[in-house]
PDB file of N, CA and C in Angstrom:
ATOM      1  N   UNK A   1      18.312   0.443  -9.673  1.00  0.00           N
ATOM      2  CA  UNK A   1      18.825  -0.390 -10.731  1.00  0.00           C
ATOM      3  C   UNK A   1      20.346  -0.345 -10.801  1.00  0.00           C
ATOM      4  N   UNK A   2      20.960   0.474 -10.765  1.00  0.00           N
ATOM      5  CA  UNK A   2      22.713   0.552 -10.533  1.00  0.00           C
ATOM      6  C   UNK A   2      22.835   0.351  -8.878  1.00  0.00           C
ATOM      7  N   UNK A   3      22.411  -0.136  -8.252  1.00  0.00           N
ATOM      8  CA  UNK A   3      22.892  -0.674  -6.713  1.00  0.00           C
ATOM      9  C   UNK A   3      22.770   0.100  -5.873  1.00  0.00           C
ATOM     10  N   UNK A   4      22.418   1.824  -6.151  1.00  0.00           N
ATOM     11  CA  UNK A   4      22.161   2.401  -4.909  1.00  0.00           C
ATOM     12  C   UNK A   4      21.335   2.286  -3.699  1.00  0.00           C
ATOM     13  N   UNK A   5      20.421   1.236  -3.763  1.00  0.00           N
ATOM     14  CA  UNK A   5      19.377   0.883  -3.119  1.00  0.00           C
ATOM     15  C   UNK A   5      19.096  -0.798  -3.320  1.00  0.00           C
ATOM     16  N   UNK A   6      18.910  -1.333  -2.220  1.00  0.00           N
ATOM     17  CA  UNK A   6      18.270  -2.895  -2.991  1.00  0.00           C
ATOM     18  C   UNK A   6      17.064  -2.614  -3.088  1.00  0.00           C
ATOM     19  N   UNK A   7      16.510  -3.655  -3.957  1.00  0.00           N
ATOM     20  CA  UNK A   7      15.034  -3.872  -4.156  1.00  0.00           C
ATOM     21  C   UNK A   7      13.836  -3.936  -3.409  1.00  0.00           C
ATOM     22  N   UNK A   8      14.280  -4.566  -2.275  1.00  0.00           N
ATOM     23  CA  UNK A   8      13.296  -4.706  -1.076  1.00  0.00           C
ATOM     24  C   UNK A   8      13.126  -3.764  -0.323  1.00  0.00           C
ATOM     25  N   UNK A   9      14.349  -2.549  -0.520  1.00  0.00           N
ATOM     26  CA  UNK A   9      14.214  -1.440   0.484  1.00  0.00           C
ATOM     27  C   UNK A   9      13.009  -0.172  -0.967  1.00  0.00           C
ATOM     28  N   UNK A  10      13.287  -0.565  -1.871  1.00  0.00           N
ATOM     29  CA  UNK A  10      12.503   0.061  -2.706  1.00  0.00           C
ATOM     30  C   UNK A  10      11.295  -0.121  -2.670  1.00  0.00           C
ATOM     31  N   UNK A  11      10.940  -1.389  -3.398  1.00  0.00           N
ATOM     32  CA  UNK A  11       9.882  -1.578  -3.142  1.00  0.00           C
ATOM     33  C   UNK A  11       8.890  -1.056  -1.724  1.00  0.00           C
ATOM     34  N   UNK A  12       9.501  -1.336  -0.583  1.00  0.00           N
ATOM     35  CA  UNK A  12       9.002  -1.194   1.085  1.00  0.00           C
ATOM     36  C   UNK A  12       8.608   0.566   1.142  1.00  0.00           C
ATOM     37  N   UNK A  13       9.651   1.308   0.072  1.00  0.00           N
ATOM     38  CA  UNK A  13       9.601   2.468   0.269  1.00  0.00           C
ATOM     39  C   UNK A  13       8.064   2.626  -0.955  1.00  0.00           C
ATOM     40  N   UNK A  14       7.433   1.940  -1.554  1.00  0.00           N
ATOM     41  CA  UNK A  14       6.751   2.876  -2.967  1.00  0.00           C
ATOM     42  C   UNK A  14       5.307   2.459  -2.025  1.00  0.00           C
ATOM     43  N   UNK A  15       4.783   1.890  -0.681  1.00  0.00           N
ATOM     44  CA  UNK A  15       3.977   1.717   0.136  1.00  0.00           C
ATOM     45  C   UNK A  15       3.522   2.855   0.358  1.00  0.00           C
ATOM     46  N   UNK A  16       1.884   2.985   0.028  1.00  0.00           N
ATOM     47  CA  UNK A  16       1.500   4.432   0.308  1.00  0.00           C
ATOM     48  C   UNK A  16       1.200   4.181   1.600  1.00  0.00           C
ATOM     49  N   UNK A  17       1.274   5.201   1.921  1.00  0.00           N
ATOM     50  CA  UNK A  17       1.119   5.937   4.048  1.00  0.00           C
ATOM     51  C   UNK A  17       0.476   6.985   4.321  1.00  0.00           C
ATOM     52  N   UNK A  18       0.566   7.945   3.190  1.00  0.00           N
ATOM     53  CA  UNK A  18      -0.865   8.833   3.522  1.00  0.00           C
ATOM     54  C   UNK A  18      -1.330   9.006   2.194  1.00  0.00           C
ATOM     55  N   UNK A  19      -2.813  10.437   2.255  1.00  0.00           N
ATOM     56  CA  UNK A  19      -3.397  10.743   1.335  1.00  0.00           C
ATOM     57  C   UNK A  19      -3.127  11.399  -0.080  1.00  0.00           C
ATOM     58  N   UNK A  20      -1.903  11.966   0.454  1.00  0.00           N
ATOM     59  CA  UNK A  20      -0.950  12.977  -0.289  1.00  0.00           C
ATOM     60  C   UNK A  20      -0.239  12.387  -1.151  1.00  0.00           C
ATOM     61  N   UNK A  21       0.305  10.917  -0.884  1.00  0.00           N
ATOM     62  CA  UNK A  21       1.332  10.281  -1.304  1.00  0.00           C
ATOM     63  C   UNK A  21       1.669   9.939  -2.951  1.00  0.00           C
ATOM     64  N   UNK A  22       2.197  10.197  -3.271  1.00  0.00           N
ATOM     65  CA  UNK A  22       2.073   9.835  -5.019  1.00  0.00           C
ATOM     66  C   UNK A  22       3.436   9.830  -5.127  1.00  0.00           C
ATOM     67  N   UNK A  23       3.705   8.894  -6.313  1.00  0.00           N
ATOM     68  CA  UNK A  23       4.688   8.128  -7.246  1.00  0.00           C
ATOM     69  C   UNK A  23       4.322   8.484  -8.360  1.00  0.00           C
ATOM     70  N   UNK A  24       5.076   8.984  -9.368  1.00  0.00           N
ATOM     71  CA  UNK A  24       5.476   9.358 -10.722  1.00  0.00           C
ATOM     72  C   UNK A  24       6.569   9.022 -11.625  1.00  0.00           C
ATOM     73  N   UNK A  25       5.992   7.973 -12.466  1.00  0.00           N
ATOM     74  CA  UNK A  25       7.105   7.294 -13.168  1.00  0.00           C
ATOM     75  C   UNK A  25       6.773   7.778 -14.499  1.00  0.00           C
ATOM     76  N   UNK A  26       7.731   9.112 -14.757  1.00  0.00           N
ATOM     77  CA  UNK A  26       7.622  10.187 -16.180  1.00  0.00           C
ATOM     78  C   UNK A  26       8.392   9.588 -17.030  1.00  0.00           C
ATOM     79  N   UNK A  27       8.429   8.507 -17.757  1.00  0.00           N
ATOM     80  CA  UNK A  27       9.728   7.790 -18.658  1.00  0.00           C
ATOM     81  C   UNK A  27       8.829   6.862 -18.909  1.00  0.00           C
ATOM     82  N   UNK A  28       8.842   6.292 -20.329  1.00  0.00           N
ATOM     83  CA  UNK A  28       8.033   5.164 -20.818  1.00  0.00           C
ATOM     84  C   UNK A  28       9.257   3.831 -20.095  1.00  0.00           C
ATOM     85  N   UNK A  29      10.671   4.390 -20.405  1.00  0.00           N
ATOM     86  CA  UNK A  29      11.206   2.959 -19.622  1.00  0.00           C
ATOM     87  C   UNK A  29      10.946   2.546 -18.246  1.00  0.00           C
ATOM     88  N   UNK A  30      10.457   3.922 -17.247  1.00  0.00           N
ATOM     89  CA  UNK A  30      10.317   3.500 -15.749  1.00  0.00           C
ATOM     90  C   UNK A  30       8.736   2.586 -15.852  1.00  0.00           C
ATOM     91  N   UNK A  31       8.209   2.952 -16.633  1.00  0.00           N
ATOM     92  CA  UNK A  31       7.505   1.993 -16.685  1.00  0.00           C
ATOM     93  C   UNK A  31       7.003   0.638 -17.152  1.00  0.00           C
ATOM     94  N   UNK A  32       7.928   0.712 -18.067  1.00  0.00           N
ATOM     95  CA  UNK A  32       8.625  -0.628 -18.400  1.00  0.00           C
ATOM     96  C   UNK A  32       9.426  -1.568 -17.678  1.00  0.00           C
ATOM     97  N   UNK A  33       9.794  -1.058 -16.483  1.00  0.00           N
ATOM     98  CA  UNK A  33      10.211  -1.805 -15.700  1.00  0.00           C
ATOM     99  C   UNK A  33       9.064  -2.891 -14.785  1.00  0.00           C
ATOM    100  N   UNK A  34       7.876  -2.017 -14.534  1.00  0.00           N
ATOM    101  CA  UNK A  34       6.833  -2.640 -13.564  1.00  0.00           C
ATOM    102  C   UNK A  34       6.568  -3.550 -14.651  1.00  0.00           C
ATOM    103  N   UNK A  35       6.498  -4.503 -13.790  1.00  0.00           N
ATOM    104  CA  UNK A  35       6.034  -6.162 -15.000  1.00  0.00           C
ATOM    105  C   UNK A  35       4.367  -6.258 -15.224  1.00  0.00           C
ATOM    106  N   UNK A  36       3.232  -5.896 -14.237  1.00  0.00           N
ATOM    107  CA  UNK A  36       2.080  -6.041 -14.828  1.00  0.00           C
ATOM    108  C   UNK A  36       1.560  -5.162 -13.503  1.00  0.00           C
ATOM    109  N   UNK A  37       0.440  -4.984 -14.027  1.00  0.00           N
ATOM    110  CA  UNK A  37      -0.800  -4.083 -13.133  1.00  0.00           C
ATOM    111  C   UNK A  37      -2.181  -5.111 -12.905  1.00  0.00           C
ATOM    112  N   UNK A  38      -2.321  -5.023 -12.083  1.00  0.00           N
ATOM    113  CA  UNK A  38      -3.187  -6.128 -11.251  1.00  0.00           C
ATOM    114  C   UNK A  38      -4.575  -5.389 -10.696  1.00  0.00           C
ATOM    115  N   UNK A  39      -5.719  -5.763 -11.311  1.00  0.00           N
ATOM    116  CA  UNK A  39      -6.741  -4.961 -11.030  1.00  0.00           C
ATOM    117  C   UNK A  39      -7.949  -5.708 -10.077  1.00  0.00           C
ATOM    118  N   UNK A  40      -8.067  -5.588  -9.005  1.00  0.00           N
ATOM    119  CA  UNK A  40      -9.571  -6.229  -8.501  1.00  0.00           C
ATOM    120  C   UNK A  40     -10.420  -6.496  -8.679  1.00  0.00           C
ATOM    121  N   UNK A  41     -10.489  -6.335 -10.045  1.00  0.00           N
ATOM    122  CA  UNK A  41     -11.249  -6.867 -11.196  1.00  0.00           C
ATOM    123  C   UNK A  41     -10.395  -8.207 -11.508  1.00  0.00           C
ATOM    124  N   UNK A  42      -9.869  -8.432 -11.658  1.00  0.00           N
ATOM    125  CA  UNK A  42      -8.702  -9.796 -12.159  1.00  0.00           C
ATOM    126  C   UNK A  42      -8.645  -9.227 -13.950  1.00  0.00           C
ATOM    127  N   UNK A  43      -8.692  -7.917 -14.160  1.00  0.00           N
ATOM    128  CA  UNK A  43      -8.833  -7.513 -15.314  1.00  0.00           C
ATOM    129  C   UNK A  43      -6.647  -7.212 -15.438  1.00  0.00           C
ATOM    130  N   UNK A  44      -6.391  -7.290 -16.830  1.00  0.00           N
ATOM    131  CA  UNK A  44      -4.963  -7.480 -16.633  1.00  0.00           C
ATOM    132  C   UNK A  44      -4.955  -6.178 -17.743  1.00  0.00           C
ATOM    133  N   UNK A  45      -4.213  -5.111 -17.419  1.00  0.00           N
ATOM    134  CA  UNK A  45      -4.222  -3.642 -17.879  1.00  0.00           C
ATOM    135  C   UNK A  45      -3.601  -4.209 -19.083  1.00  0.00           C
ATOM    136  N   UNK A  46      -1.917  -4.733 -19.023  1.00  0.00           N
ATOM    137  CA  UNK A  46      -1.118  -4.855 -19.605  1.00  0.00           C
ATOM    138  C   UNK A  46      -1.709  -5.803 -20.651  1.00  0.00           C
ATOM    139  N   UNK A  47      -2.407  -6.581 -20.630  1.00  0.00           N
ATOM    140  CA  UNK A  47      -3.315  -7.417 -21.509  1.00  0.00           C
ATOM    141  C   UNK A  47      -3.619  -6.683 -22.586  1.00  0.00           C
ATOM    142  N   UNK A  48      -4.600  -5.994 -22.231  1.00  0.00           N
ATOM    143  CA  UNK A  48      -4.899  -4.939 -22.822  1.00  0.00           C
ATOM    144  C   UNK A  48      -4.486  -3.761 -23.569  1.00  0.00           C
ATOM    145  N   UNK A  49      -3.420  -3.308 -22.722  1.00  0.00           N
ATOM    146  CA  UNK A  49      -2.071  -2.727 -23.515  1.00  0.00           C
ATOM    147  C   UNK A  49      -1.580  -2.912 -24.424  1.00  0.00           C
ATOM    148  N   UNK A  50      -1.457  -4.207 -24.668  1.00  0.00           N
ATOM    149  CA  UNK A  50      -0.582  -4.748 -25.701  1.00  0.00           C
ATOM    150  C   UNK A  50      -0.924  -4.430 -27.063  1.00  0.00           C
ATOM    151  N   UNK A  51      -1.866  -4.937 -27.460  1.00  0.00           N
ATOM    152  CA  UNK A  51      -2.611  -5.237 -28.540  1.00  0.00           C
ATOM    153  C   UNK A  51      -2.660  -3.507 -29.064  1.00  0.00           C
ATOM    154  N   UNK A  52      -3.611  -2.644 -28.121  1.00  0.00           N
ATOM    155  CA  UNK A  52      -3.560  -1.383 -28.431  1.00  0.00           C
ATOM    156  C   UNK A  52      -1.765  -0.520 -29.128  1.00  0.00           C
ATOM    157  N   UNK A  53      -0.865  -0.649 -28.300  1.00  0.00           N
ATOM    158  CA  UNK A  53       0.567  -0.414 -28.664  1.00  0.00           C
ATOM    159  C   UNK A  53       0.900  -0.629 -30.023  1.00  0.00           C
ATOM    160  N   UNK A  54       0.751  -2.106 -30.306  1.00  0.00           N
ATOM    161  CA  UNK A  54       1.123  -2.884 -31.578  1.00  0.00           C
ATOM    162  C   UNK A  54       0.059  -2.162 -32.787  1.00  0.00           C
ATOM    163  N   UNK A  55      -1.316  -2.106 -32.903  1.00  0.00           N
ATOM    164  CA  UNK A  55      -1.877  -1.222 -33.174  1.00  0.00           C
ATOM    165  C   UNK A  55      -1.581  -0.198 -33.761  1.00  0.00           C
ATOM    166  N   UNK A  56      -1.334   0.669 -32.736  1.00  0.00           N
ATOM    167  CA  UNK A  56      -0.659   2.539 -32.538  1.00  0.00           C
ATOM    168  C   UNK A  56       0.627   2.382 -33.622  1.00  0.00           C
ATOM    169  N   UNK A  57       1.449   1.294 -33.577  1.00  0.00           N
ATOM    170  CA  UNK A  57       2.980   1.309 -33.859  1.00  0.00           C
ATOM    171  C   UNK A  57       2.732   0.958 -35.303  1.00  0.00           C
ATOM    172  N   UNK A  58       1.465   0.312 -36.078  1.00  0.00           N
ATOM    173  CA  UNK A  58       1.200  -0.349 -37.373  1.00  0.00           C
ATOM    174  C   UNK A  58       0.521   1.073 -38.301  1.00  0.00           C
ATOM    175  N   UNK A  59      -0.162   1.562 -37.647  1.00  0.00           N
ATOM    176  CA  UNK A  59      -1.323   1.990 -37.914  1.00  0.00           C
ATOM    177  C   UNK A  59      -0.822   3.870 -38.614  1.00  0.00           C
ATOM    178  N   UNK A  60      -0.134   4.236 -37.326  1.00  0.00           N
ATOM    179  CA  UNK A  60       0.126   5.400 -37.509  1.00  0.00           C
ATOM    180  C   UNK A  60       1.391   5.546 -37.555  1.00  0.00           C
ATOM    181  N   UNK A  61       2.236   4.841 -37.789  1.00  0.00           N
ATOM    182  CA  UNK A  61       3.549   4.316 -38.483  1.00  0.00           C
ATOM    183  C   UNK A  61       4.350   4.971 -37.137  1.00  0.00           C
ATOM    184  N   UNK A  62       4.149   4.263 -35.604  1.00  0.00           N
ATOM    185  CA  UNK A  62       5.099   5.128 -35.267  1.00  0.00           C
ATOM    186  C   UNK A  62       5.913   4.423 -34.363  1.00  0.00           C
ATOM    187  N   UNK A  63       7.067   4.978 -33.426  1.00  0.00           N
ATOM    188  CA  UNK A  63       8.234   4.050 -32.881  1.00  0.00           C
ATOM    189  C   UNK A  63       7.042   3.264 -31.292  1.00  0.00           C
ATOM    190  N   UNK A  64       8.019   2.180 -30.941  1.00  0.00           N
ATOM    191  CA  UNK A  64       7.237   1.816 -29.732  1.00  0.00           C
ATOM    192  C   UNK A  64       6.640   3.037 -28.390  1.00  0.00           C
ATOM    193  N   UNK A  65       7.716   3.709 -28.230  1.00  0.00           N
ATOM    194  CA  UNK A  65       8.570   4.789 -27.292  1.00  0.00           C
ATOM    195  C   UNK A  65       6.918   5.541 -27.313  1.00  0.00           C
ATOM    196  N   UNK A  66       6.905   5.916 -28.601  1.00  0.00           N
ATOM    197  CA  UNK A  66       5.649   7.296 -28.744  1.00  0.00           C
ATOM    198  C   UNK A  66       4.507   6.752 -28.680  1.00  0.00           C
ATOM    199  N   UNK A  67       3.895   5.032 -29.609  1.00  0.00           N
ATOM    200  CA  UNK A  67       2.475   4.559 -29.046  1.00  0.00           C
ATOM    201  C   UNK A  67       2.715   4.445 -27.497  1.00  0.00           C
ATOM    202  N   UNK A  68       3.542   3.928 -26.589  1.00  0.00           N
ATOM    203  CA  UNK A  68       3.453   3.931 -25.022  1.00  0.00           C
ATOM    204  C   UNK A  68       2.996   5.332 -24.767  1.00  0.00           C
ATOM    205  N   UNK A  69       3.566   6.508 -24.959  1.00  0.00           N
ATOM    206  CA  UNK A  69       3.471   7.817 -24.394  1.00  0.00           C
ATOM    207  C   UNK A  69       2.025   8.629 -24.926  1.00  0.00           C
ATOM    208  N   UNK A  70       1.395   7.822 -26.473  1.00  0.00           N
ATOM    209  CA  UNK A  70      -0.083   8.214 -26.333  1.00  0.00           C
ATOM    210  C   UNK A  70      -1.129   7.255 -25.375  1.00  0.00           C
ATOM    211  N   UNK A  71      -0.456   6.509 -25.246  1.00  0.00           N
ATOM    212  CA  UNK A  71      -1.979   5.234 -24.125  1.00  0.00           C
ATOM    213  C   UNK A  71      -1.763   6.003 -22.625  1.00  0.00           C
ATOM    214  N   UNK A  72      -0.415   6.279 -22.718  1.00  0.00           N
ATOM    215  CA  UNK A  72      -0.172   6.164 -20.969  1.00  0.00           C
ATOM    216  C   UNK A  72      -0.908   7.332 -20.510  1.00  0.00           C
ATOM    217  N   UNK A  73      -0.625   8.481 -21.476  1.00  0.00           N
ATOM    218  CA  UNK A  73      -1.014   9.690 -21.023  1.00  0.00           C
ATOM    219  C   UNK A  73      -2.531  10.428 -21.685  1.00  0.00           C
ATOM    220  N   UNK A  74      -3.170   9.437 -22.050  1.00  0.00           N
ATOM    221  CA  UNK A  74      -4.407   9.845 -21.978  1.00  0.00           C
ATOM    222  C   UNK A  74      -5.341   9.550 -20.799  1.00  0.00           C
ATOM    223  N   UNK A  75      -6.769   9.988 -21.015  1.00  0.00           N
ATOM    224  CA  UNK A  75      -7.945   9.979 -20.033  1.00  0.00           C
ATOM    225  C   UNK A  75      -7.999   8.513 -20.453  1.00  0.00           C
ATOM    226  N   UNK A  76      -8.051   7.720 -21.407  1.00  0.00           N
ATOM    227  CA  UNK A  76      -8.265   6.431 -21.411  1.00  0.00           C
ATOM    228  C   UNK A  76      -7.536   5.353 -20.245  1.00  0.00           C
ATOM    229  N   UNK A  77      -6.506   5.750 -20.630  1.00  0.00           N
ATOM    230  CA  UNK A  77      -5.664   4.962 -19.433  1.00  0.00           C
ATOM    231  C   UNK A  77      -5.946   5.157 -18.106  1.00  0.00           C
ATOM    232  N   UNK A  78      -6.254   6.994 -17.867  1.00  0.00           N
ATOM    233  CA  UNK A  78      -6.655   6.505 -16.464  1.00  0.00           C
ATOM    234  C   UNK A  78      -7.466   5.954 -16.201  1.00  0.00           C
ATOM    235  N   UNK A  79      -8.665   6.293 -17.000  1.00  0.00           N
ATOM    236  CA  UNK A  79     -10.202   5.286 -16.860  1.00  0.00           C
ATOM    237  C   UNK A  79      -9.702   3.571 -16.611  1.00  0.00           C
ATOM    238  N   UNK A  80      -9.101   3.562 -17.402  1.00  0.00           N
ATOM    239  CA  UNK A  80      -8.614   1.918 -17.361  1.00  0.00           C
ATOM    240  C   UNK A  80      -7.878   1.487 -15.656  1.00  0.00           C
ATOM    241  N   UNK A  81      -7.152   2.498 -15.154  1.00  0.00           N
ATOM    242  CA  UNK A  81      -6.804   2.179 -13.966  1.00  0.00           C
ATOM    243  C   UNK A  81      -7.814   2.469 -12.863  1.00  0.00           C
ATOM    244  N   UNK A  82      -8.792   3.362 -13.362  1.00  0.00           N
ATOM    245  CA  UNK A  82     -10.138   3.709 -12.052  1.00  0.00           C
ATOM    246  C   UNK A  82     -10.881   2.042 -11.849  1.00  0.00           C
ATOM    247  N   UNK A  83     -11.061   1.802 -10.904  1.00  0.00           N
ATOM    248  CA  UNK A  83     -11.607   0.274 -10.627  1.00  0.00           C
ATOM    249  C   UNK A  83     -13.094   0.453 -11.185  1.00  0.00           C
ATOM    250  N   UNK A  84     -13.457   1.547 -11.200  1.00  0.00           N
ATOM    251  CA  UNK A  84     -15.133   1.886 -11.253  1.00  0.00           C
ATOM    252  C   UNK A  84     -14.995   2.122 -12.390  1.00  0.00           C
ATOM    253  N   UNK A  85     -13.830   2.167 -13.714  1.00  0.00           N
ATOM    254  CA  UNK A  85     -14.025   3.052 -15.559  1.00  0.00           C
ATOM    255  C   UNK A  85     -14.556   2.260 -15.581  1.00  0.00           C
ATOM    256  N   UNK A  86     -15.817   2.883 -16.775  1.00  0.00           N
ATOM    257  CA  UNK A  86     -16.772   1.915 -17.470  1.00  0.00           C
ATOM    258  C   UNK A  86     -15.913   1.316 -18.712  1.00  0.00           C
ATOM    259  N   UNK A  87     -14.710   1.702 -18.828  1.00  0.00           N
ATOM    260  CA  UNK A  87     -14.222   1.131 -20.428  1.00  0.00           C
ATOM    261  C   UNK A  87     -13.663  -0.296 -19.653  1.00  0.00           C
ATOM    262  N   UNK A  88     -13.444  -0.284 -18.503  1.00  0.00           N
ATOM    263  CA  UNK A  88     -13.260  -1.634 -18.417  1.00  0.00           C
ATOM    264  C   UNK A  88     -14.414  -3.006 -18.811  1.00  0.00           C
ATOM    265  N   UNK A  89     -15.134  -2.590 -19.765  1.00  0.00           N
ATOM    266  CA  UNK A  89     -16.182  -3.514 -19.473  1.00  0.00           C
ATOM    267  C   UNK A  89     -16.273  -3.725 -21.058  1.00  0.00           C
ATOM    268  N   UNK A  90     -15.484  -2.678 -21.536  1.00  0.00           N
ATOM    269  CA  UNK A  90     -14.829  -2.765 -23.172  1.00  0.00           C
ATOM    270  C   UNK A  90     -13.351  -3.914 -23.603  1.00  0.00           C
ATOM    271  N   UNK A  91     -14.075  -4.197 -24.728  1.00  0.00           N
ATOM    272  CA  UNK A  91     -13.090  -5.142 -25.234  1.00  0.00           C
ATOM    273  C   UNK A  91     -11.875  -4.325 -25.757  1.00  0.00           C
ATOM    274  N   UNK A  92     -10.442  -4.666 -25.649  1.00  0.00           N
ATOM    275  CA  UNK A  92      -9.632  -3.094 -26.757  1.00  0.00           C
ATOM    276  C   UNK A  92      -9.657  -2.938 -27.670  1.00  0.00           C
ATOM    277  N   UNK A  93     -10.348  -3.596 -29.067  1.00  0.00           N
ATOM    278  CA  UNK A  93     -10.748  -2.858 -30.053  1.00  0.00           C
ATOM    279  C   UNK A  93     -11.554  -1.183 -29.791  1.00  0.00           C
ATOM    280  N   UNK A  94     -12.439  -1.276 -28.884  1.00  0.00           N
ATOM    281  CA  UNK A  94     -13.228  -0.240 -28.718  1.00  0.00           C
ATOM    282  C   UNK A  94     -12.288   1.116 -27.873  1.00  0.00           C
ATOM    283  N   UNK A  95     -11.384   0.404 -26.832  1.00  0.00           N
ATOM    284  CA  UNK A  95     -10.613   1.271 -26.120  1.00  0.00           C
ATOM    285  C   UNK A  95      -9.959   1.698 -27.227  1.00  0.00           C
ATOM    286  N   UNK A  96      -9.384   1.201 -28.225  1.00  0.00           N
ATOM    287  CA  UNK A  96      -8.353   2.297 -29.024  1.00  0.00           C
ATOM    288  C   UNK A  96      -9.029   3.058 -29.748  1.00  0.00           C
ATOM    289  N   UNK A  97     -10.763   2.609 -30.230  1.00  0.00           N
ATOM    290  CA  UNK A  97     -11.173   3.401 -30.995  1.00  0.00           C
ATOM    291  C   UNK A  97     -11.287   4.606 -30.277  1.00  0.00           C
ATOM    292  N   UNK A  98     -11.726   4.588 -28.649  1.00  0.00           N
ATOM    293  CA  UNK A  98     -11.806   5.857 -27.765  1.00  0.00           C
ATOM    294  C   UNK A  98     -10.458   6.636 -27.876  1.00  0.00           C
ATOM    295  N   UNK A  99      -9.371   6.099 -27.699  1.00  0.00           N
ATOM    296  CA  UNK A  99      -8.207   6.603 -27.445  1.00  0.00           C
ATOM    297  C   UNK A  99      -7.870   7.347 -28.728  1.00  0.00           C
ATOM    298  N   UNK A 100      -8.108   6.645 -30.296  1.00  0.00           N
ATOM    299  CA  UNK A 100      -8.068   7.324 -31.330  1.00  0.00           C
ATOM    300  C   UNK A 100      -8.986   9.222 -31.365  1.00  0.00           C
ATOM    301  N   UNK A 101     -10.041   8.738 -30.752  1.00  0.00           N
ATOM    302  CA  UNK A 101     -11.341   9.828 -31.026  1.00  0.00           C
ATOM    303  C   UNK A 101     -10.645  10.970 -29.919  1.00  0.00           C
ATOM    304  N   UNK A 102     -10.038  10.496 -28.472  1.00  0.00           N
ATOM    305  CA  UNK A 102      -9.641  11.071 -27.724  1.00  0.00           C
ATOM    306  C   UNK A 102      -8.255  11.746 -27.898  1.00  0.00           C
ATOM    307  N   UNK A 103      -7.355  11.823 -28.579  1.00  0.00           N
ATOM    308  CA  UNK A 103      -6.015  11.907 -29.075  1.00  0.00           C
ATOM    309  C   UNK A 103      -6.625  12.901 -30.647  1.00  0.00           C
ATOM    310  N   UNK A 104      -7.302  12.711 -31.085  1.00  0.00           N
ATOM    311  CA  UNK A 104      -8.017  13.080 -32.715  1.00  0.00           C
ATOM    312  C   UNK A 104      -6.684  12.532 -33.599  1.00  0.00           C
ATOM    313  N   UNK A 105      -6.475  11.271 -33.323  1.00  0.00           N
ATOM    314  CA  UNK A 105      -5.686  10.409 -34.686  1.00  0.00           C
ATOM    315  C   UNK A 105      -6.344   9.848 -35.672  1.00  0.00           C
TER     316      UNK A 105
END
């Protein structure tokens, strides 16, 4: 983002190549940068996201920053990124109720 790298050499670089390989974006802004998550399902994460966030931010009176950092980093979310979670088959009313029960908010 400050020019040390262009984009295309970035991107070319976040290509997994082996088994080992992992990317870790620890910052609610690094992940704010990726524009959407695309599932083989044609299921749209960020869709889904949304609604839950706005939610989190009404509900339990809190800043954007901290509802991102309870979705991202629960078992819900990963379920949501496993192609096989059964919560994908949930509408997000029900995902936040999990995420509530799972978090104990």
């Amino acid at each position: 983002m400050n020019g040390n790298i262009k984009k295309t050499d970035f991107l070319e670089m976040l290509k997994h190549y082996e088994e080992t390989h992992q990317i870790c974006f620890c910052t609610v802004n690094s992940l704010q940068v990726i524009n959407r998550i695309y599932c083989k399902t044609n299921m749209d994460i960020v869709a889904v996201a949304k609604p839950i966030i706005e939610k989190l931010k009404i509900e339990k009176n809190i800043n954007e920053k901290t509802a991102y950092n309870i979705l991202y980093r629960s078992s819900i979310f990963t379920q949501l990124l496993n192609q096989n979670g059964v919560e994908r088959l949930k509408n997000w009313e029900e995902i936040y109720k999990m995420l509530l029960n799972e978090k104990g908010l």
